[in-house]
C-alpha atoms as a PDB file:
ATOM      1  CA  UNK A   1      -0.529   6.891  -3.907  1.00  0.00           C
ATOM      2  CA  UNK A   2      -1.847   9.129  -6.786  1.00  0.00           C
ATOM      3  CA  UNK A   3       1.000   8.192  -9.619  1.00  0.00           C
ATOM      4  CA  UNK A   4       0.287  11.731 -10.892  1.00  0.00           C
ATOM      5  CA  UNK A   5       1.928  13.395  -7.916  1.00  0.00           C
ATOM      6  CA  UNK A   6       4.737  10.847  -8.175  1.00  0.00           C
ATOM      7  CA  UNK A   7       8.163  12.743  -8.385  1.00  0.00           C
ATOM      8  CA  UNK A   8      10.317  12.085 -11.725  1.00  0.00           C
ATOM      9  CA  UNK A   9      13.020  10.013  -9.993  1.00  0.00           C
ATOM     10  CA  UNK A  10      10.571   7.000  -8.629  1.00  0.00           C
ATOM     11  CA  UNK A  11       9.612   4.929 -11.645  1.00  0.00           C
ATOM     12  CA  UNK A  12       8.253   1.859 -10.389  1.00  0.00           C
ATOM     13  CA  UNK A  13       9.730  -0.626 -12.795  1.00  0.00           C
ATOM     14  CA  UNK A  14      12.466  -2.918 -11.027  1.00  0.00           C
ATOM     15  CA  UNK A  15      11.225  -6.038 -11.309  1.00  0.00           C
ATOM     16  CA  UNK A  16      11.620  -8.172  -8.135  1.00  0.00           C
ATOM     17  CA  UNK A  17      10.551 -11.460  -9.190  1.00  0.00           C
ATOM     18  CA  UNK A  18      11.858 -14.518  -7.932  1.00  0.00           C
ATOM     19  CA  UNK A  19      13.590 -12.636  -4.723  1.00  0.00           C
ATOM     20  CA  UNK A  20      12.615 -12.492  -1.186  1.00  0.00           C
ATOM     21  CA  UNK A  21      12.596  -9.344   0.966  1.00  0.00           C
ATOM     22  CA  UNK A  22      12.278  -9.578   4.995  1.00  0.00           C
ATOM     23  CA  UNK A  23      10.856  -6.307   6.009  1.00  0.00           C
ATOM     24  CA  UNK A  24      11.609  -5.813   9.884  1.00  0.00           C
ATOM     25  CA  UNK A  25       9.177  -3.164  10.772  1.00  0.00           C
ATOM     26  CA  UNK A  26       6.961  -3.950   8.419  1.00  0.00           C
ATOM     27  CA  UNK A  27       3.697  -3.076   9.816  1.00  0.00           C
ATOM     28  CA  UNK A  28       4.766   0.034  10.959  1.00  0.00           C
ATOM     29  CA  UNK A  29       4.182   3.738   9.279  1.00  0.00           C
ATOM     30  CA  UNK A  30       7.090   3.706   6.781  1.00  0.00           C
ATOM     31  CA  UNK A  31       7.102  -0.174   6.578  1.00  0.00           C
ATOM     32  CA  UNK A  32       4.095  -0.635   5.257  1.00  0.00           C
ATOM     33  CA  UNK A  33       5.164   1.296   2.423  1.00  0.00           C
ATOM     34  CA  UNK A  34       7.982  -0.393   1.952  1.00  0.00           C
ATOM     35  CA  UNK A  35       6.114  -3.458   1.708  1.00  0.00           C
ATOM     36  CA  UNK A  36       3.504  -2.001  -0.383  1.00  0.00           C
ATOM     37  CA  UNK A  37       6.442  -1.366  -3.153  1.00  0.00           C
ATOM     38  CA  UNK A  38       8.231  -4.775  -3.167  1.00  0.00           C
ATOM     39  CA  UNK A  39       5.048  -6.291  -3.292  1.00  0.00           C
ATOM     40  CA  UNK A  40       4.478  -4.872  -6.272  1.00  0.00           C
ATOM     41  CA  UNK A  41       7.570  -5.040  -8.031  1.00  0.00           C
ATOM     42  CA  UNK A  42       7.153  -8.707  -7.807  1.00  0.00           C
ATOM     43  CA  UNK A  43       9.189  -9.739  -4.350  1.00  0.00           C
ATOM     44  CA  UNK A  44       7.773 -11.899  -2.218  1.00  0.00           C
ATOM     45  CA  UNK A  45       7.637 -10.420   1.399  1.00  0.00           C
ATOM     46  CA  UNK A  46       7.487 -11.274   4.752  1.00  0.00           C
ATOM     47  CA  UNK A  47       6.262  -8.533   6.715  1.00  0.00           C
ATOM     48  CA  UNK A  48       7.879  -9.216  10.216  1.00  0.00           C
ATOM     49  CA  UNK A  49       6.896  -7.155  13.989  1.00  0.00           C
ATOM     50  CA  UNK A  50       5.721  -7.548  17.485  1.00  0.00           C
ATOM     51  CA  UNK A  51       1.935  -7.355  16.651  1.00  0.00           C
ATOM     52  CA  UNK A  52       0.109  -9.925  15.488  1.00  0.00           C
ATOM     53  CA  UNK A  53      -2.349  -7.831  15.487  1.00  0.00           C
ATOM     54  CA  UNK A  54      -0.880  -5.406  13.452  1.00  0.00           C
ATOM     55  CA  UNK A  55       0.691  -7.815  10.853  1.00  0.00           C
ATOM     56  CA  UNK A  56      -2.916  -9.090  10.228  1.00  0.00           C
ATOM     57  CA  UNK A  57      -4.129  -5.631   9.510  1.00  0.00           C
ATOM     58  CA  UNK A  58      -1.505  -5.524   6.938  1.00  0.00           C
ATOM     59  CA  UNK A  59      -2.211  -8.721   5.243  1.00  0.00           C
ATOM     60  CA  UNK A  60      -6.005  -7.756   5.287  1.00  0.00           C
ATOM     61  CA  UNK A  61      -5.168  -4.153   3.987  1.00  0.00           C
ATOM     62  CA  UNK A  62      -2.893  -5.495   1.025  1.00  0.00           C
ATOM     63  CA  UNK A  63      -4.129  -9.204   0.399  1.00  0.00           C
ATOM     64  CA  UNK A  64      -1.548  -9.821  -1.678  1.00  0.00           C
ATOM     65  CA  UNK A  65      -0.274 -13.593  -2.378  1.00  0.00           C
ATOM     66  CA  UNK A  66       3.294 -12.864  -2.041  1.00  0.00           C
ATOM     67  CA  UNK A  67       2.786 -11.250   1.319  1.00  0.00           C
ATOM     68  CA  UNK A  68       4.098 -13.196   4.252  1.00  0.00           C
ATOM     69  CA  UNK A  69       3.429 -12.287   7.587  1.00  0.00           C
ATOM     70  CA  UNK A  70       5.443 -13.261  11.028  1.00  0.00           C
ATOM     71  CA  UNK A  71       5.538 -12.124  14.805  1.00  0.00           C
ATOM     72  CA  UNK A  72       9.455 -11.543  15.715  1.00  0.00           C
ATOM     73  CA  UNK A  73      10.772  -9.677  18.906  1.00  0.00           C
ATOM     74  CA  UNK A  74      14.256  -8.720  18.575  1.00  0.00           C
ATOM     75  CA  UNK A  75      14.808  -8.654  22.264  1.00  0.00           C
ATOM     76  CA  UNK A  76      13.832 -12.222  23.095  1.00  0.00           C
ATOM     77  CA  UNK A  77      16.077 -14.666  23.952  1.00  0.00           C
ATOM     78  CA  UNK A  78      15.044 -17.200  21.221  1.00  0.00           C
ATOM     79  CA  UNK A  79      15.598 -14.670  18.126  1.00  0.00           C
ATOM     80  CA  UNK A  80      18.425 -16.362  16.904  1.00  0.00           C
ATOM     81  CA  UNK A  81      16.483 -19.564  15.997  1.00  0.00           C
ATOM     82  CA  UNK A  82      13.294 -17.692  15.471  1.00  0.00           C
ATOM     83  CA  UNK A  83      15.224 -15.939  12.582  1.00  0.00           C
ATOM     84  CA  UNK A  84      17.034 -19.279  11.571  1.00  0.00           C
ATOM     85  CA  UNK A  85      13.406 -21.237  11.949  1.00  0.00           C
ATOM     86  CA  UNK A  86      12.253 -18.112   9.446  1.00  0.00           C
ATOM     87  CA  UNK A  87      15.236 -18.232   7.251  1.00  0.00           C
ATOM     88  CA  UNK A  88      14.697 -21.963   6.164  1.00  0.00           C
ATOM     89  CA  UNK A  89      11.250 -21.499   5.910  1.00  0.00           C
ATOM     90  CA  UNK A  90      11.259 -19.356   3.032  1.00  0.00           C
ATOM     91  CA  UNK A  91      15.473 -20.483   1.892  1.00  0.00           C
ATOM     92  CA  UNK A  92      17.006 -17.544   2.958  1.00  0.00           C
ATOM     93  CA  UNK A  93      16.727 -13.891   1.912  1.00  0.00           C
ATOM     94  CA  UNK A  94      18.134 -11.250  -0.715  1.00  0.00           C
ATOM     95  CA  UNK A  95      17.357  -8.292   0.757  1.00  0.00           C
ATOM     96  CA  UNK A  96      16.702  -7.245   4.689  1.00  0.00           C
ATOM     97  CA  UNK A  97      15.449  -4.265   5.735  1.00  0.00           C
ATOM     98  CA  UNK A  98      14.962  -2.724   9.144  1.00  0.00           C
ATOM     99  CA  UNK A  99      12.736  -0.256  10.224  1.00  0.00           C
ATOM    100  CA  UNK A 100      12.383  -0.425  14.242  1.00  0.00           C
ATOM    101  CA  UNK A 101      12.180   3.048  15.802  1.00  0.00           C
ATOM    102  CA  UNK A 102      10.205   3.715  19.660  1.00  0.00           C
ATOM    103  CA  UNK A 103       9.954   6.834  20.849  1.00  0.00           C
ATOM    104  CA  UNK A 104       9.929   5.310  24.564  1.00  0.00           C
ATOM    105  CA  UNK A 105       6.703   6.242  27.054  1.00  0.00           C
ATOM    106  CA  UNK A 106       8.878   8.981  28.567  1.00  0.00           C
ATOM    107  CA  UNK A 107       7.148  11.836  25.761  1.00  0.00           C
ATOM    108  CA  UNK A 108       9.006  14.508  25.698  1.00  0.00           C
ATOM    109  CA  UNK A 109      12.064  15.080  27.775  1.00  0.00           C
ATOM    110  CA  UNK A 110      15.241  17.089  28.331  1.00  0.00           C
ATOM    111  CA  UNK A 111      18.091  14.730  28.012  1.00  0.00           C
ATOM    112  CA  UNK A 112      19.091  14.567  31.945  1.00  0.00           C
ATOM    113  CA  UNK A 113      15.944  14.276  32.780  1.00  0.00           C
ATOM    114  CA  UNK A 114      15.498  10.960  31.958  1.00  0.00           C
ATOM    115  CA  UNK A 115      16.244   8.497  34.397  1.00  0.00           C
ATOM    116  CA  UNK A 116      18.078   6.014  34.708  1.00  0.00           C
ATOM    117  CA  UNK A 117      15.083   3.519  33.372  1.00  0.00           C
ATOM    118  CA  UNK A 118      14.082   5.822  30.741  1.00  0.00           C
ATOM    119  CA  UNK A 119      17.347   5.557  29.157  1.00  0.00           C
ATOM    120  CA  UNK A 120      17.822   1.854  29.468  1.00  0.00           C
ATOM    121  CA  UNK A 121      14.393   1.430  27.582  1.00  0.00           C
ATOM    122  CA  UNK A 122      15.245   3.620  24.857  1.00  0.00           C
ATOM    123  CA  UNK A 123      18.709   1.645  24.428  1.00  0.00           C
ATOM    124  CA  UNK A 124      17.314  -1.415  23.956  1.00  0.00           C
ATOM    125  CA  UNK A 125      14.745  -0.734  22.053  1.00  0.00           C
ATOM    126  CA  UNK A 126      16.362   1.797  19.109  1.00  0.00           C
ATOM    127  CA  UNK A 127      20.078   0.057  19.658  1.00  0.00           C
ATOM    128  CA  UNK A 128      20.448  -2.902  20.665  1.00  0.00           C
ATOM    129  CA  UNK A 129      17.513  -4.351  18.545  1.00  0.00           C
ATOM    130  CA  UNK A 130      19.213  -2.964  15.580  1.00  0.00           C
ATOM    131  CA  UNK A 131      22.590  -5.104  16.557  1.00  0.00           C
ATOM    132  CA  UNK A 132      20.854  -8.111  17.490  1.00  0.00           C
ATOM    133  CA  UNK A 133      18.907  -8.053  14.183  1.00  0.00           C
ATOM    134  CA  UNK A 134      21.767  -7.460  12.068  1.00  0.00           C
ATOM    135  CA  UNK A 135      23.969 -10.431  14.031  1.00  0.00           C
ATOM    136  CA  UNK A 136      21.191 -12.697  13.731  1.00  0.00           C
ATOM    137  CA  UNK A 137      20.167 -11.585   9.901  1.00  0.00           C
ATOM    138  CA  UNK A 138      23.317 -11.455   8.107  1.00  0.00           C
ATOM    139  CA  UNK A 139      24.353 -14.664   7.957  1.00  0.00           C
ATOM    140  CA  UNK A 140      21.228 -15.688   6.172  1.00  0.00           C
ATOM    141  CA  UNK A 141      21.232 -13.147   3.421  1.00  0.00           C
ATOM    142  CA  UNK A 142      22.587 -13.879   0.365  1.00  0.00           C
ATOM    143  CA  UNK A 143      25.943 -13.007  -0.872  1.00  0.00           C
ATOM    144  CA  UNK A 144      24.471 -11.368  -3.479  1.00  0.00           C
ATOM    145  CA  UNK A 145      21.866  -9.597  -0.971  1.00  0.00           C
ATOM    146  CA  UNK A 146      21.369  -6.399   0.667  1.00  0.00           C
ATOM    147  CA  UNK A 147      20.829  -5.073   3.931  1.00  0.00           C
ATOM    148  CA  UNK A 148      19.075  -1.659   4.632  1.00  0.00           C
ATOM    149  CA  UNK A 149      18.822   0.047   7.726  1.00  0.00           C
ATOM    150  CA  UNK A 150      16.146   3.238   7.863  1.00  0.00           C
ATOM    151  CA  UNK A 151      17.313   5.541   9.650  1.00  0.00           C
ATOM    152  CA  UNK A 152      15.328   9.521  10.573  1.00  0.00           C
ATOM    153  CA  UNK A 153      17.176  12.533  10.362  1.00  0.00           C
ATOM    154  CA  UNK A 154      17.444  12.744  14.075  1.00  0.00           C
ATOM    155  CA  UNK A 155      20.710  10.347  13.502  1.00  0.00           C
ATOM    156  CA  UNK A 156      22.391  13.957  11.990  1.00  0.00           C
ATOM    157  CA  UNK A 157      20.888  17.025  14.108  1.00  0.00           C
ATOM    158  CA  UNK A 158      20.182  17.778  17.433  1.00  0.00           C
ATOM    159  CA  UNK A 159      16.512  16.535  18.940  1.00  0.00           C
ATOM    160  CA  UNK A 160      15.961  18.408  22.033  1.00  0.00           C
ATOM    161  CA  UNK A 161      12.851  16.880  24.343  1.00  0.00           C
ATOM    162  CA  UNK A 162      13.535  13.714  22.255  1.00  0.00           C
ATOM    163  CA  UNK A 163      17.431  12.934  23.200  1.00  0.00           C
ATOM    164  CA  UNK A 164      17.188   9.608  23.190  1.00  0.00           C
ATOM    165  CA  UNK A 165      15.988   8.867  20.252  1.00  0.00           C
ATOM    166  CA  UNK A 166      18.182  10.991  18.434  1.00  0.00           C
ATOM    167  CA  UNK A 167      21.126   9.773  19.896  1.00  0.00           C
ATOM    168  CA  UNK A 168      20.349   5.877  19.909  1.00  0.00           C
ATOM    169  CA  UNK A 169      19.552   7.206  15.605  1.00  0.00           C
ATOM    170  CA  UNK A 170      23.125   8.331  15.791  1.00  0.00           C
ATOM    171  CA  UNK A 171      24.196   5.092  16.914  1.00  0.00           C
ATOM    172  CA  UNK A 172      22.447   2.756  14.958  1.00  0.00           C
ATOM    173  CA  UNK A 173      24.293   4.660  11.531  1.00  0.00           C
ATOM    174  CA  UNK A 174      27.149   4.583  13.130  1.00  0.00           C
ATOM    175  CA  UNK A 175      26.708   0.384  13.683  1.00  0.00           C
ATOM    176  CA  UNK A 176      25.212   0.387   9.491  1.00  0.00           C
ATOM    177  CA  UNK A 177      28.395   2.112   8.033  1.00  0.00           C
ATOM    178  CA  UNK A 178      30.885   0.076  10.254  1.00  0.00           C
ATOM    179  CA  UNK A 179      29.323  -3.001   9.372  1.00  0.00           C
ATOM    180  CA  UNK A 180      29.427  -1.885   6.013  1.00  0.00           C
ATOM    181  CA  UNK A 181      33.679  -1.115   6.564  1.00  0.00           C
ATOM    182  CA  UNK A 182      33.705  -4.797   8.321  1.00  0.00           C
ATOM    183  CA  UNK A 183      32.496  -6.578   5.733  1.00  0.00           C
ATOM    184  CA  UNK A 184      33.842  -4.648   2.843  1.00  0.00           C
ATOM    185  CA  UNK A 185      32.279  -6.771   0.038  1.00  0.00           C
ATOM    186  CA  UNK A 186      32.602  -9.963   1.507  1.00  0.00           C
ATOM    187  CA  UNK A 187      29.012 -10.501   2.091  1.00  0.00           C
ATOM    188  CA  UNK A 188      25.575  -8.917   1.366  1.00  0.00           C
ATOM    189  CA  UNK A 189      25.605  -5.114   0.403  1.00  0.00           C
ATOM    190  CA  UNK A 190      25.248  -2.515   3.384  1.00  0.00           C
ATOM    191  CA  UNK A 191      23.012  -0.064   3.426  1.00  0.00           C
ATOM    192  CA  UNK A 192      22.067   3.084   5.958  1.00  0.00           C
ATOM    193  CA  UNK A 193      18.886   5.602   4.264  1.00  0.00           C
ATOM    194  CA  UNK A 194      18.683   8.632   6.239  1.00  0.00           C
ATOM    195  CA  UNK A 195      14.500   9.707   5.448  1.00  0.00           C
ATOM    196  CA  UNK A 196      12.926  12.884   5.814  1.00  0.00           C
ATOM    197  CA  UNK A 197       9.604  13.057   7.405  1.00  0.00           C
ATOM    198  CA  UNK A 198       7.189  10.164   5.892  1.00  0.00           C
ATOM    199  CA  UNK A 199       3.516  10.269   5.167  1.00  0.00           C
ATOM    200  CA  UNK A 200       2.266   7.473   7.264  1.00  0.00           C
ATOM    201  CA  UNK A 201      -0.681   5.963   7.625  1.00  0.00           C
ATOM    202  CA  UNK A 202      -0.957   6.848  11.431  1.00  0.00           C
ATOM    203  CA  UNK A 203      -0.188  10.584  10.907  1.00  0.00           C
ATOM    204  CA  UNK A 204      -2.987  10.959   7.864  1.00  0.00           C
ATOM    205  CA  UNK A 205      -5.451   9.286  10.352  1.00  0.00           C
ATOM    206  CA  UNK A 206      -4.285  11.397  13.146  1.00  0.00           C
ATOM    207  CA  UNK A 207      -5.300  14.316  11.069  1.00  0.00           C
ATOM    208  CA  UNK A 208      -1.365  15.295   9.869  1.00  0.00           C
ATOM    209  CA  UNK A 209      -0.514  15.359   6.823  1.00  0.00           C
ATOM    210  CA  UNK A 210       1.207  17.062   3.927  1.00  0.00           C
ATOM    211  CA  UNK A 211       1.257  16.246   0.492  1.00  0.00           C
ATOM    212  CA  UNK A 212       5.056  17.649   0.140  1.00  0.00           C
ATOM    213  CA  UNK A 213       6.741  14.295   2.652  1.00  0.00           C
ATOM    214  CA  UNK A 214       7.789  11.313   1.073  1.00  0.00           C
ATOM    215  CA  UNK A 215       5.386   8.795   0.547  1.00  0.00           C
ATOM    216  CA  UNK A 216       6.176   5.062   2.282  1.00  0.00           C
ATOM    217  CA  UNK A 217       6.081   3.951  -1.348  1.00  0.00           C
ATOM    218  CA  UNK A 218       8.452   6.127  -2.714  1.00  0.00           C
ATOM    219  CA  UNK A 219      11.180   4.982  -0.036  1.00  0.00           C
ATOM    220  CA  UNK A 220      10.044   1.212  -1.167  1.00  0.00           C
ATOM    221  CA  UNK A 221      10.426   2.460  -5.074  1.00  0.00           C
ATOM    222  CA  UNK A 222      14.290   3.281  -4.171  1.00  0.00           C
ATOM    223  CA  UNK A 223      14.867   0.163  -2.350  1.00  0.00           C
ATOM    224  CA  UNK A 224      13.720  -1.938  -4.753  1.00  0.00           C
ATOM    225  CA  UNK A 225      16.496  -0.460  -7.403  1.00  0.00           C
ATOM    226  CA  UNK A 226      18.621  -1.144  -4.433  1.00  0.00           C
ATOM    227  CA  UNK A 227      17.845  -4.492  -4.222  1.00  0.00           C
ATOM    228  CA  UNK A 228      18.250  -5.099  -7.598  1.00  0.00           C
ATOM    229  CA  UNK A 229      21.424  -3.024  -7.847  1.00  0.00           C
ATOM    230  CA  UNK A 230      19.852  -0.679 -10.423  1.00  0.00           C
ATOM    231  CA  UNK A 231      20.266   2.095  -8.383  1.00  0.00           C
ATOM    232  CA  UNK A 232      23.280   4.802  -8.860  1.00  0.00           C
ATOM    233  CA  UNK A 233      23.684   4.809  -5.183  1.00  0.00           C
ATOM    234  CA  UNK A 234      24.067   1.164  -5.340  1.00  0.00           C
ATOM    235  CA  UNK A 235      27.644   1.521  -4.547  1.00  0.00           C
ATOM    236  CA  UNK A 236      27.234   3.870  -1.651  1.00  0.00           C
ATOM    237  CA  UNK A 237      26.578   2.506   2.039  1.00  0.00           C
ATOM    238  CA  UNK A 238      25.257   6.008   3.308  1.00  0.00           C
ATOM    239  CA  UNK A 239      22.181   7.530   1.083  1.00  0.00           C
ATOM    240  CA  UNK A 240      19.514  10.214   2.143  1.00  0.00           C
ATOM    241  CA  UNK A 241      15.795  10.439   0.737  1.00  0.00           C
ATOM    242  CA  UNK A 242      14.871  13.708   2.584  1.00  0.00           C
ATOM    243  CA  UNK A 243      13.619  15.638  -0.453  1.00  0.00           C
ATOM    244  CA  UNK A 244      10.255  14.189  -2.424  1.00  0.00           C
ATOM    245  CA  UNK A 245      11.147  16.599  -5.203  1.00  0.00           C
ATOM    246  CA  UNK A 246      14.600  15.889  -5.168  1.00  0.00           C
ATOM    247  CA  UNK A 247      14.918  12.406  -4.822  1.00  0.00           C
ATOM    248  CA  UNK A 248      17.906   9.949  -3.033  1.00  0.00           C
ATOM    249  CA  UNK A 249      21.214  11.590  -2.795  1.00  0.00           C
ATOM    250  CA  UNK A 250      24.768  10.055  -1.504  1.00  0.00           C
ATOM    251  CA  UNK A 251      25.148  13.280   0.492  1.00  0.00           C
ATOM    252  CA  UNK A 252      23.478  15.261   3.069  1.00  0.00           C
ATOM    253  CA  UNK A 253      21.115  17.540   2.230  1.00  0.00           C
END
């Protein structure tokens, strides 16, 4: 991104250095950026998804030494010792995030219309990936960690012909902030970032774009104070980045 079209509120400063970051998601649109920024604040990253493929792309794309890259499917059987297996590998984590989103193979849909198959496959993969992740996660982030769950504004307002989505969004902040309540300091730091719409990499190559969303980098930029609890939202579980201009906010927009 163009640092002159940078909004005031990101300055890329935090320095990560010496702290590992497990991006979930991180091959996808907003991941990427995400990755992108903690790479460069001095984290070392691995970028974790289904794709090989994908994740290779990545690593060719930003061919940076502190990039990691791994294949993990939070709907096999084996993720608990996948994540373990990953967990000793690079001793453990400070900061998680997750960024798992499908929009299912139904397209777009009234609510009841989607059967009964439709709505299984959108549970598992917006819902229950997110609660197997965090069971399986948590216990290897450090007390002094963070977890981050990114979350689209279809977890606050209706989303007709996309139902499912929304409502499995809806869920998935409702699992962040009671996790958060669970815990209640007695663990890593809980986190839920509601985004606006995201310039990714798939939508400027599908020929959509608008300089006026928040770039991938800019959500990384306000992790990375998050992560190194520089942030004034650092306290807060529940944050939204929705406006470039305006920045993160502890309250809806």
């Amino acid at each position: 991104m163009n640092t002159l079209t940078r909004p005031a509120w990101a300055h890329p400063h935090t320095d990560l250095n010496g702290r590992t970051a497990l991006v979930v998601g991180g091959a996808g649109g907003v991941g990427e950026g995400v990755v992108r920024a903690l790479v460069d604040a001095g984290a070392a990253v691995v970028a974790a998804g289904r794709s090989r493929s994908r994740l290779d792309e990545l690593a060719s794309r930003l061919r940076s030494p502190r990039l990691h890259t791994t294949v993990l499917d939070a709907l096999a059987e084996d993720l608990d010792h996948a994540v373990t297996a990953l967990a000793a590998e690079h001793g453990g984590f400070d900061a998680v995030i997750v960024s798992v989103a499908s929009w299912g193979n139904q397209g777009r849909k009234p609510l009841l219309a989607l059967t009964d198959a439709e709505w299984d496959a959108l549970l598992a993969a917006n819902q229950t990936t997110v609660f197997r992740l965090y069971r399986a996660l948590v216990p290897h982030i450090s007390a002094g960690g963070v977890l981050v769950q990114l979350n689209g504004l279809s977890a606050d307002l209706p989303f007709p012909g996309a139902g499912g989505v929304a409502l499995t969004a809806a869920a998935t902040k409702s699992l962040t902030r009671t996790l958060a309540a669970e815990l209640a300091g007695r663990g890593p730091r809980i986190h839920e970032v509601i985004l606006g719409v995201v310039r990714t990499r798939a939508r400027q190559l599908a020929g959509v774009d608008d300089p006026r969303w928040i770039e991938g980098t800019e959500v990384g930029i306000h992790l990375a104070e998050l992560i190194a609890g520089t942030s004034p939202l650092t306290g807060e579980v529940l944050h939204y980045l929705v406006d470039k201009t305006a920045g993160p906010s502890g309250s809806a927009p």
